[in-house]
PDB file of N, CA and C in Angstrom:
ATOM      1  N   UNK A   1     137.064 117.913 240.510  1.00  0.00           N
ATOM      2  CA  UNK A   1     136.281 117.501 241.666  1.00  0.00           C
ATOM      3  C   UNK A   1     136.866 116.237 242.296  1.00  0.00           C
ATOM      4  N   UNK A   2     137.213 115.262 241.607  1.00  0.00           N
ATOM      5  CA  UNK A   2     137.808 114.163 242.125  1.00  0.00           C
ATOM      6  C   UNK A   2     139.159 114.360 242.526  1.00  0.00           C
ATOM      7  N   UNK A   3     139.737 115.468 242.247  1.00  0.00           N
ATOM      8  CA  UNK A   3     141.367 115.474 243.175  1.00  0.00           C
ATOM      9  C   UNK A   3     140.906 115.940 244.646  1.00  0.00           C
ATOM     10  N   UNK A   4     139.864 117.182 244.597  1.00  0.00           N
ATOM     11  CA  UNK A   4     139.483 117.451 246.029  1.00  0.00           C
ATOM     12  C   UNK A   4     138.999 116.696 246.976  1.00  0.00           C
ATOM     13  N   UNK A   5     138.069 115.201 246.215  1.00  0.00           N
ATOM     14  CA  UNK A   5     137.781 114.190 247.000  1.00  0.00           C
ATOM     15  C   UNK A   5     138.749 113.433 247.314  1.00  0.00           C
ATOM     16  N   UNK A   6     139.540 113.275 246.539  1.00  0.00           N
ATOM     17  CA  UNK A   6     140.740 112.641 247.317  1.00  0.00           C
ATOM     18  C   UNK A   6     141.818 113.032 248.312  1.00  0.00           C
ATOM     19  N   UNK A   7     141.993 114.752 247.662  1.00  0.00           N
ATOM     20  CA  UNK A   7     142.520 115.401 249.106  1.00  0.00           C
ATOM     21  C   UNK A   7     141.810 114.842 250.555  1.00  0.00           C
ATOM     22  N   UNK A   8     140.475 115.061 250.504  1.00  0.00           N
ATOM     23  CA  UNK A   8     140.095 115.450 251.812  1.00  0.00           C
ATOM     24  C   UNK A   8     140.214 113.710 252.596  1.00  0.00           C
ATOM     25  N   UNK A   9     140.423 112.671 251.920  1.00  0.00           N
ATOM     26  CA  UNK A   9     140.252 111.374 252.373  1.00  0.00           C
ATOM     27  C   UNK A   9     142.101 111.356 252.819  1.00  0.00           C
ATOM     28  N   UNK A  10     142.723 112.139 252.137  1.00  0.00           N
ATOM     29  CA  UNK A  10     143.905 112.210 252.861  1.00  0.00           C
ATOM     30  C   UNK A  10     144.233 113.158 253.939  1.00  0.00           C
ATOM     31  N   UNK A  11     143.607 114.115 254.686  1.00  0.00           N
ATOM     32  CA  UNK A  11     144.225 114.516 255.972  1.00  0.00           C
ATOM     33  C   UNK A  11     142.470 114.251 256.512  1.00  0.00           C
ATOM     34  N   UNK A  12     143.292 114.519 258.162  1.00  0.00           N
ATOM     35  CA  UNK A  12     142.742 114.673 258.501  1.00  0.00           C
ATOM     36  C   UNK A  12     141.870 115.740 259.430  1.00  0.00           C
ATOM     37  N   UNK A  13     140.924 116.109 260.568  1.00  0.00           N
ATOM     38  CA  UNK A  13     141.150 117.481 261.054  1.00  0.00           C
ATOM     39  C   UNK A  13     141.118 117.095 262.278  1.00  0.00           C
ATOM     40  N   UNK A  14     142.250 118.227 262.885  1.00  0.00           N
ATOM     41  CA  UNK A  14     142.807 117.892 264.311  1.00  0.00           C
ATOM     42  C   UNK A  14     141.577 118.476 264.973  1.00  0.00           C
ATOM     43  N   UNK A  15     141.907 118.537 266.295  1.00  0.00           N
ATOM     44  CA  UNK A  15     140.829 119.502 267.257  1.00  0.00           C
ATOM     45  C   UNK A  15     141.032 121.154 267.342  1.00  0.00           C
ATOM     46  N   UNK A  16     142.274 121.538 266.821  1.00  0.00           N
ATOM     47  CA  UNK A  16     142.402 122.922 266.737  1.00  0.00           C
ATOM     48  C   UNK A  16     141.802 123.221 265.166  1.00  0.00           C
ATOM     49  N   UNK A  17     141.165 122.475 264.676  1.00  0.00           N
ATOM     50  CA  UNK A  17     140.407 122.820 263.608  1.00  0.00           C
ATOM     51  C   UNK A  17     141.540 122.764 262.554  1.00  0.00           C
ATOM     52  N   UNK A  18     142.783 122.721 262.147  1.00  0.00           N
ATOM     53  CA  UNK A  18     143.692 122.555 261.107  1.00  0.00           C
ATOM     54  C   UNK A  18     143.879 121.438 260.598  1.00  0.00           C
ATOM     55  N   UNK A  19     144.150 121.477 259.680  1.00  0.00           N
ATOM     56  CA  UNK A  19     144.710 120.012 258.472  1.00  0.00           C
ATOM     57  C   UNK A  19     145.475 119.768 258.085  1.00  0.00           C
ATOM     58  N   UNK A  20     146.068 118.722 258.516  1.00  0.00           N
ATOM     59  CA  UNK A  20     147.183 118.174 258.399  1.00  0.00           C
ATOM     60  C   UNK A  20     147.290 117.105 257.157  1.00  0.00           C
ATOM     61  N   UNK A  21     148.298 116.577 256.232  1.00  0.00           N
ATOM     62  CA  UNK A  21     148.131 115.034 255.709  1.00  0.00           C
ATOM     63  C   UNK A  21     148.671 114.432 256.472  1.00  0.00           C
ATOM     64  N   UNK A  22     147.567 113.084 256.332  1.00  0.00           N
ATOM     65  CA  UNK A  22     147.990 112.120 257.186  1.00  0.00           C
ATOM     66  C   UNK A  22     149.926 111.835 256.585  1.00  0.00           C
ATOM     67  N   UNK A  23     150.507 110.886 257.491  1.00  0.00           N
ATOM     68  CA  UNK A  23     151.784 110.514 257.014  1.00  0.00           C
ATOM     69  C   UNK A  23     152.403 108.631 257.036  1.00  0.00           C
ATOM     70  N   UNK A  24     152.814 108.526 256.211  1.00  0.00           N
ATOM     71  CA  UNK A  24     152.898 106.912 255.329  1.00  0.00           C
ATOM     72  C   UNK A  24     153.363 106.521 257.280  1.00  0.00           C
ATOM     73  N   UNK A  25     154.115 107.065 257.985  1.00  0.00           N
ATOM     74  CA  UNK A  25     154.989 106.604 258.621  1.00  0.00           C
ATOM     75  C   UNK A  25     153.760 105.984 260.047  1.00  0.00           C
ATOM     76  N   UNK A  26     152.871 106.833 260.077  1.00  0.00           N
ATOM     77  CA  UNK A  26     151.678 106.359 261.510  1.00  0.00           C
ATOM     78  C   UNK A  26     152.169 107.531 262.223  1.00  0.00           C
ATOM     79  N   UNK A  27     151.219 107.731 262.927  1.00  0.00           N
ATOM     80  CA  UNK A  27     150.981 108.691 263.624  1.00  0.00           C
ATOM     81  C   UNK A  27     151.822 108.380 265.416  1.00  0.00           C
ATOM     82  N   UNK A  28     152.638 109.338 265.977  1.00  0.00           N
ATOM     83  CA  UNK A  28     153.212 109.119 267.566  1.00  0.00           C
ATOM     84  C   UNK A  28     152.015 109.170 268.434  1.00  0.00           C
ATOM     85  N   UNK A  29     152.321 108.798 269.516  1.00  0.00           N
ATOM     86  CA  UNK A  29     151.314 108.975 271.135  1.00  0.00           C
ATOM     87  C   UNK A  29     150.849 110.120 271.191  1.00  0.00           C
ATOM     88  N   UNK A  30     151.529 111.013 270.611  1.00  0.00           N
ATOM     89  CA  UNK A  30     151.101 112.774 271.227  1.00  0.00           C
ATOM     90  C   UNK A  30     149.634 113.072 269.830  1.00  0.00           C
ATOM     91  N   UNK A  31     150.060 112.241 268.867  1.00  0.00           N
ATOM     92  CA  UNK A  31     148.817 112.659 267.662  1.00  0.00           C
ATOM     93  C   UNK A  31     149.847 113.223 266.267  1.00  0.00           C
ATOM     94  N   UNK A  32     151.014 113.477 267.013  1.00  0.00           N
ATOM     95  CA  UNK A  32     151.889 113.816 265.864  1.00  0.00           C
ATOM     96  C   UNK A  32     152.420 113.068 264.802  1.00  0.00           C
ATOM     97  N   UNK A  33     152.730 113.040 263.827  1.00  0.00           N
ATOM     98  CA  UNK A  33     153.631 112.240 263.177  1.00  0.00           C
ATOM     99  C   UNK A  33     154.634 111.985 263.574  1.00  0.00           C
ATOM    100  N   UNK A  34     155.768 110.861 263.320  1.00  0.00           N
ATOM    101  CA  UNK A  34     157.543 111.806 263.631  1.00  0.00           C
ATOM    102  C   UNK A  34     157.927 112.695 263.039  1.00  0.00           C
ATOM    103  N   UNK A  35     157.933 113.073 261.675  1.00  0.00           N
ATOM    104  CA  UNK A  35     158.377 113.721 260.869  1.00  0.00           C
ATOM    105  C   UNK A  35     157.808 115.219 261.392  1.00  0.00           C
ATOM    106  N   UNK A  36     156.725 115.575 262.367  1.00  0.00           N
ATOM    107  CA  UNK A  36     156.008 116.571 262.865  1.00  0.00           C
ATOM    108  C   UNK A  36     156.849 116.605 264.266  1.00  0.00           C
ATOM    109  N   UNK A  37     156.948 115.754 265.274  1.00  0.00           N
ATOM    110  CA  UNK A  37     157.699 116.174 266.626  1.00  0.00           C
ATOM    111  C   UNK A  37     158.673 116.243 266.543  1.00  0.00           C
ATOM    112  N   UNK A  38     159.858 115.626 265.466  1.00  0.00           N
ATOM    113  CA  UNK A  38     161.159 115.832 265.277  1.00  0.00           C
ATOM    114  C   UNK A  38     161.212 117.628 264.837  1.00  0.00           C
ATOM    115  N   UNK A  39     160.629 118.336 264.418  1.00  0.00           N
ATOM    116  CA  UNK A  39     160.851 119.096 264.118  1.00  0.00           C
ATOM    117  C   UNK A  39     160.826 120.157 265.187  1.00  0.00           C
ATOM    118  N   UNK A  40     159.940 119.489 266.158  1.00  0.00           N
ATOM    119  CA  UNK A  40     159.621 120.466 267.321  1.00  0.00           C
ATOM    120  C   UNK A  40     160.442 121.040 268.392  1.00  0.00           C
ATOM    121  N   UNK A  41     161.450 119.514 268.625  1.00  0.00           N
ATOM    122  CA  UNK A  41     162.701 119.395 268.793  1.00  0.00           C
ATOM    123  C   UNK A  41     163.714 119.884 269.268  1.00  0.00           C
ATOM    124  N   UNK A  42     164.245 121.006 269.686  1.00  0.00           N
ATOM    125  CA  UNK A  42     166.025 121.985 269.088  1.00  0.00           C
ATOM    126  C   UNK A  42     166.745 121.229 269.361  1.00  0.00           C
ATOM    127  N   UNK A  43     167.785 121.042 268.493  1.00  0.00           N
ATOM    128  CA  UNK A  43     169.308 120.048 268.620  1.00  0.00           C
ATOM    129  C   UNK A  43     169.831 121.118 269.076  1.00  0.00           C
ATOM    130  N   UNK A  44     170.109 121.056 270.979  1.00  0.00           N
ATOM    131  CA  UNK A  44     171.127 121.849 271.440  1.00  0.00           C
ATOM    132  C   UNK A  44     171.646 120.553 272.135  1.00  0.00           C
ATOM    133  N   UNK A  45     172.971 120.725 271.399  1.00  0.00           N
ATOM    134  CA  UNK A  45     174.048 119.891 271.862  1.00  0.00           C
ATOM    135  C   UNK A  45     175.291 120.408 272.426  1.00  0.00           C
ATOM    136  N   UNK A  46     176.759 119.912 272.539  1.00  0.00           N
ATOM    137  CA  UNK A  46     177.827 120.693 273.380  1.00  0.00           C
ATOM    138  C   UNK A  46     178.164 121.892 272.174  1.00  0.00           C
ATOM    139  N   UNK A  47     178.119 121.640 270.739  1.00  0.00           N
ATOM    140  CA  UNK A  47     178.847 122.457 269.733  1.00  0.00           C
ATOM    141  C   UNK A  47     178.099 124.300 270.056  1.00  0.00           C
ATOM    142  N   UNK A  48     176.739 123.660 270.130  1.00  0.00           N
ATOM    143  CA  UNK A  48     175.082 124.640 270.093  1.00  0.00           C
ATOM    144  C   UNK A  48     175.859 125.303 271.288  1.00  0.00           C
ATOM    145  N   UNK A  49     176.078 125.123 272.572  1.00  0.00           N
ATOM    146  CA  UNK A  49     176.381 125.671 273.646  1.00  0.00           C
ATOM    147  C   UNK A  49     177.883 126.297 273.773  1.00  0.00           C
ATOM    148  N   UNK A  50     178.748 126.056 272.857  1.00  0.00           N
ATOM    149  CA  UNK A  50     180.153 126.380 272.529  1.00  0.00           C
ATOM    150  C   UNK A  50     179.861 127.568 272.494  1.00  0.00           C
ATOM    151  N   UNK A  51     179.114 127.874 271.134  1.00  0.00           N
ATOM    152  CA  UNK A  51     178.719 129.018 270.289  1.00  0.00           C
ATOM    153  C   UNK A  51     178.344 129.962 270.963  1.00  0.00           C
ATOM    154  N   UNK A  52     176.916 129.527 272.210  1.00  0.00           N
ATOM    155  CA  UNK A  52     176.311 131.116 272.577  1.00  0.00           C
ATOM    156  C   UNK A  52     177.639 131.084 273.489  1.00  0.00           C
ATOM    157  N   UNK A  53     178.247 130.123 274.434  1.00  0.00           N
ATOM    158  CA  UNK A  53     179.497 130.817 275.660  1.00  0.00           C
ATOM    159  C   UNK A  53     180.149 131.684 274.369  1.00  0.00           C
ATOM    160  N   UNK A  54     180.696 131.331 273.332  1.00  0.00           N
ATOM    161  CA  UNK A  54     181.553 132.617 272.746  1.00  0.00           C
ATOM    162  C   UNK A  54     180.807 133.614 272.478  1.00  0.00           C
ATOM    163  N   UNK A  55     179.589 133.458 272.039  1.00  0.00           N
ATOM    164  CA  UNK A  55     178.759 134.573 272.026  1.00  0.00           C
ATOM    165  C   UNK A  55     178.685 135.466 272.944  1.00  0.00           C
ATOM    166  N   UNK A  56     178.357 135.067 274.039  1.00  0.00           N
ATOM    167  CA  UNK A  56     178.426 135.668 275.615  1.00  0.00           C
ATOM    168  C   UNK A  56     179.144 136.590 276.115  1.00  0.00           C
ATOM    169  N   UNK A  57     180.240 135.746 275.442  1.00  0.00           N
ATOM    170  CA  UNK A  57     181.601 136.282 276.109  1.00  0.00           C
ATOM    171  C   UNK A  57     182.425 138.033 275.400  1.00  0.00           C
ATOM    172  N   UNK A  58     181.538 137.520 274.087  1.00  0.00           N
ATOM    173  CA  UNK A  58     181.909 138.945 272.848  1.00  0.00           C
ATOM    174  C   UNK A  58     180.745 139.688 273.140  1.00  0.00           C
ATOM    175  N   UNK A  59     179.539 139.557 274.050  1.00  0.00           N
ATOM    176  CA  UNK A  59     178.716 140.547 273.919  1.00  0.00           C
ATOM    177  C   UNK A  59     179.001 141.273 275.461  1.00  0.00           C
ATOM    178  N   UNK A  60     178.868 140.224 276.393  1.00  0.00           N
ATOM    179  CA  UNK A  60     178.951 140.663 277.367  1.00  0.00           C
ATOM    180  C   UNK A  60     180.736 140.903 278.476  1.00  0.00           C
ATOM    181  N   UNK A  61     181.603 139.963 277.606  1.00  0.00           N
ATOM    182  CA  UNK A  61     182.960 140.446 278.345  1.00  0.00           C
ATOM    183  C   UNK A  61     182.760 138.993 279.661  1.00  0.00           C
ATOM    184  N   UNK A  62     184.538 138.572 279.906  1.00  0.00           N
ATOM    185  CA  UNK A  62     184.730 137.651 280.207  1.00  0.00           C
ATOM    186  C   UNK A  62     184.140 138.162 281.936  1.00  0.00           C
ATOM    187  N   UNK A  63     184.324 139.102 282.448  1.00  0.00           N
ATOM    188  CA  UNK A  63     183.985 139.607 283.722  1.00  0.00           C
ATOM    189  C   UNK A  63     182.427 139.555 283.902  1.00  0.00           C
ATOM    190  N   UNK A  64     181.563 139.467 283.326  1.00  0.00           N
ATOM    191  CA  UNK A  64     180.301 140.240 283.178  1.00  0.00           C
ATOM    192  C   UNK A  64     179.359 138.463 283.138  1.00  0.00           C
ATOM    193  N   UNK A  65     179.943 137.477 282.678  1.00  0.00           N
ATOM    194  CA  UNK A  65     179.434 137.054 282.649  1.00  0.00           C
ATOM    195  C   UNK A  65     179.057 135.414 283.722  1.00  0.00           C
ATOM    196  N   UNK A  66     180.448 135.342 284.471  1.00  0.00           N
ATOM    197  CA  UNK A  66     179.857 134.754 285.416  1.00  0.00           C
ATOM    198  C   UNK A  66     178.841 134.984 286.321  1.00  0.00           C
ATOM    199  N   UNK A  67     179.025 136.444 286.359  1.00  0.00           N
ATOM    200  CA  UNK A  67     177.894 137.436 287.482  1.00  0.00           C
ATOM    201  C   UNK A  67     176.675 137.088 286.883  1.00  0.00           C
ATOM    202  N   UNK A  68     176.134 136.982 285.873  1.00  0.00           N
ATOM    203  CA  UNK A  68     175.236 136.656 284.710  1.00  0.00           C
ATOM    204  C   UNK A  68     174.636 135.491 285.144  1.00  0.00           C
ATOM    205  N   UNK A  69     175.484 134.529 285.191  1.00  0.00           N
ATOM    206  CA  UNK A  69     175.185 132.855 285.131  1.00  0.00           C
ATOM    207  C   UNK A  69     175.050 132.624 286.714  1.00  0.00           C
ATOM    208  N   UNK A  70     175.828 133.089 287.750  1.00  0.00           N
ATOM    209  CA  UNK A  70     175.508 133.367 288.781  1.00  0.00           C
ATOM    210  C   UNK A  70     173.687 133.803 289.642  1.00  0.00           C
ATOM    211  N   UNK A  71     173.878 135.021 288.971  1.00  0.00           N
ATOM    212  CA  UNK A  71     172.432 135.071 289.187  1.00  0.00           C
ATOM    213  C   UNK A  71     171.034 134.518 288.373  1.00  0.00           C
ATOM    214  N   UNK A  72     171.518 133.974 287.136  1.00  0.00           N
ATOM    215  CA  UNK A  72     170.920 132.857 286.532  1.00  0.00           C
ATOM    216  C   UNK A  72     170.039 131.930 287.745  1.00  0.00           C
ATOM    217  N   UNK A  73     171.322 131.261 288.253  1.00  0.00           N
ATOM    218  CA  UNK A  73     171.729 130.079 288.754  1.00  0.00           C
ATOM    219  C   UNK A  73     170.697 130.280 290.164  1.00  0.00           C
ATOM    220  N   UNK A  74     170.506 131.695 290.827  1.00  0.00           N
ATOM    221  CA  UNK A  74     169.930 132.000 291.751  1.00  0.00           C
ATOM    222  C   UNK A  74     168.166 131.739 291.759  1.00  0.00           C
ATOM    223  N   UNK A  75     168.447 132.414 290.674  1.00  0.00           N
ATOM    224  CA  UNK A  75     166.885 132.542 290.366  1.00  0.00           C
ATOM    225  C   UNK A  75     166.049 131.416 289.929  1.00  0.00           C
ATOM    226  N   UNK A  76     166.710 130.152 289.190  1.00  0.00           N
ATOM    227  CA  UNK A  76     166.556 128.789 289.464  1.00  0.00           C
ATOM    228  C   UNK A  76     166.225 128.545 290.417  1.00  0.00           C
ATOM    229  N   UNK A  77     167.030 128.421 291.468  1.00  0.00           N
ATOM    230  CA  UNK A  77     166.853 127.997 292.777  1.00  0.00           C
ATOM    231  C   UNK A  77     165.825 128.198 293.335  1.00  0.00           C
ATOM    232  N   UNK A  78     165.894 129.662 293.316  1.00  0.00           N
ATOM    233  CA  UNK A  78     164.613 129.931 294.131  1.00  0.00           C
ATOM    234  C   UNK A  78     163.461 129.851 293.218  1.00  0.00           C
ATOM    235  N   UNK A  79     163.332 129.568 292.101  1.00  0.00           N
ATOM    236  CA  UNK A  79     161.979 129.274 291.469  1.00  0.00           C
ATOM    237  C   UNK A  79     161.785 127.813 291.947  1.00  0.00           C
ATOM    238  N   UNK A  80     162.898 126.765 292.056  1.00  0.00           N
ATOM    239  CA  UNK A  80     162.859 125.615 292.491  1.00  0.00           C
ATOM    240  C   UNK A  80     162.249 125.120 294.253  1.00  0.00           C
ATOM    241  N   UNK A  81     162.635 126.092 294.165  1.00  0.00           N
ATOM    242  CA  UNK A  81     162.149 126.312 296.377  1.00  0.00           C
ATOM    243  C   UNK A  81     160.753 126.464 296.197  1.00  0.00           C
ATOM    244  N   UNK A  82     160.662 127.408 295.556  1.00  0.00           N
ATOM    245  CA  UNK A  82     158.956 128.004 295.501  1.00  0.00           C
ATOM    246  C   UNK A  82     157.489 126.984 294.940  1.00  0.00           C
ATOM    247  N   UNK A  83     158.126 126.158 293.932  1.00  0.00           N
ATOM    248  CA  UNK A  83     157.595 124.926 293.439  1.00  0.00           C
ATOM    249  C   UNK A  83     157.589 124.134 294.070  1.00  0.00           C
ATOM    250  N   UNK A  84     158.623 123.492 294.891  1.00  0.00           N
ATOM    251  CA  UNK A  84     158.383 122.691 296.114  1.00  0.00           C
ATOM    252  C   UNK A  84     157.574 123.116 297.356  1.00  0.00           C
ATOM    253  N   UNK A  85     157.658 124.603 297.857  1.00  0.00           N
ATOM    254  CA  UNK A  85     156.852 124.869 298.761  1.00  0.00           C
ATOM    255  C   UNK A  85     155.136 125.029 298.578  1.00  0.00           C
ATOM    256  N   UNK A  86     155.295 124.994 297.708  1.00  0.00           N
ATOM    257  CA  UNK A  86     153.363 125.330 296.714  1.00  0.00           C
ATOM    258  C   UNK A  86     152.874 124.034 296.950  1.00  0.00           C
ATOM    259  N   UNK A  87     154.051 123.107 296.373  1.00  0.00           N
ATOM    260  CA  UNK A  87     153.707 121.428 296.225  1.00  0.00           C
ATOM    261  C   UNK A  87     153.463 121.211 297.613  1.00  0.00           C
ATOM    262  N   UNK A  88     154.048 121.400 298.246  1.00  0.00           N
ATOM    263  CA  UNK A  88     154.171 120.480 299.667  1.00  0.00           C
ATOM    264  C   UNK A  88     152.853 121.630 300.469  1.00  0.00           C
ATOM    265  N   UNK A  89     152.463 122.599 300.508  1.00  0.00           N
ATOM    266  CA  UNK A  89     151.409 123.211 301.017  1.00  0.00           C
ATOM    267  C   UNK A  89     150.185 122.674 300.437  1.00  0.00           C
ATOM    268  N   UNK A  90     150.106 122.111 299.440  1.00  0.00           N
ATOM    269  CA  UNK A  90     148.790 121.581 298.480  1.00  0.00           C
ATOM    270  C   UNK A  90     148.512 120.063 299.493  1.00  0.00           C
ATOM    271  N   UNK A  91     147.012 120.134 299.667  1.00  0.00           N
ATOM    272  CA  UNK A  91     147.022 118.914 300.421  1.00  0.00           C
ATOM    273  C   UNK A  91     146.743 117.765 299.455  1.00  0.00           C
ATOM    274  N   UNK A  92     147.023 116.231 299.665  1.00  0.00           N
ATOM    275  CA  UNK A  92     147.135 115.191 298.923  1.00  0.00           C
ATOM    276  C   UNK A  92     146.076 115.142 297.866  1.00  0.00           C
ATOM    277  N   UNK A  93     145.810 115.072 297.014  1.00  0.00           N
ATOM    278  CA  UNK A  93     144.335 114.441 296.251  1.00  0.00           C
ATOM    279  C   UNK A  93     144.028 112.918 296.643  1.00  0.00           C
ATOM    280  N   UNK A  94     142.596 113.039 297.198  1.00  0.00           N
ATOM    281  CA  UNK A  94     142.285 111.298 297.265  1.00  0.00           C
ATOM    282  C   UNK A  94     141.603 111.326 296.500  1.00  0.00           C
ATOM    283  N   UNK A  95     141.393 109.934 295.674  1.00  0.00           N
ATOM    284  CA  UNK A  95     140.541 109.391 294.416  1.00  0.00           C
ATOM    285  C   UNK A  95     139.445 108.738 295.266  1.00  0.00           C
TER     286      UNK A  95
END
């Protein structure tokens, strides 16, 4: 009985109802630990991005895939246009 009382004085319960232990280190701005948002994280760095271009390139062929990144690149755009035009049609909020 006394290990369970001591569990429960060590976590605590979030608002999604789960339990976490608290951590020695303090808790970040978001409610997380570090040891919890570092994980959340992905380390994509230049090596990470080496990998899928060779990947790319063996699945899809050196021809196939600028056309790929091309229309990638399009569809950005115009998701980027469309977000600005929504924004700029929305009238100001006054407080």
């Amino acid at each position: 009985m006394e290990t369970h009382e001591r569990s429960r004085e060590r976590s605590t319960c979030r608002p999604t109802g789960t339990r976490r232990s608290r951590s020695p280190r303090g808790p970040t701005t978001d409610g997380l630990t570090q040891n919890e948002s570092e994980q959340h994280v992905p380390n994509v760095g230049p090596p990470e991005i080496l990998i899928l271009l060779v990947v790319g390139f063996m699945l899809f062929g050196a021809k196939r895939l600028p056309e790929m990144g091309r229309a990638l690149g399009q569809s950005i755009r115009g998701f980027k246009e469309t977000v600005t035009a929504v924004r700029s049609d929305d009238p100001p909020q006054s407080s």
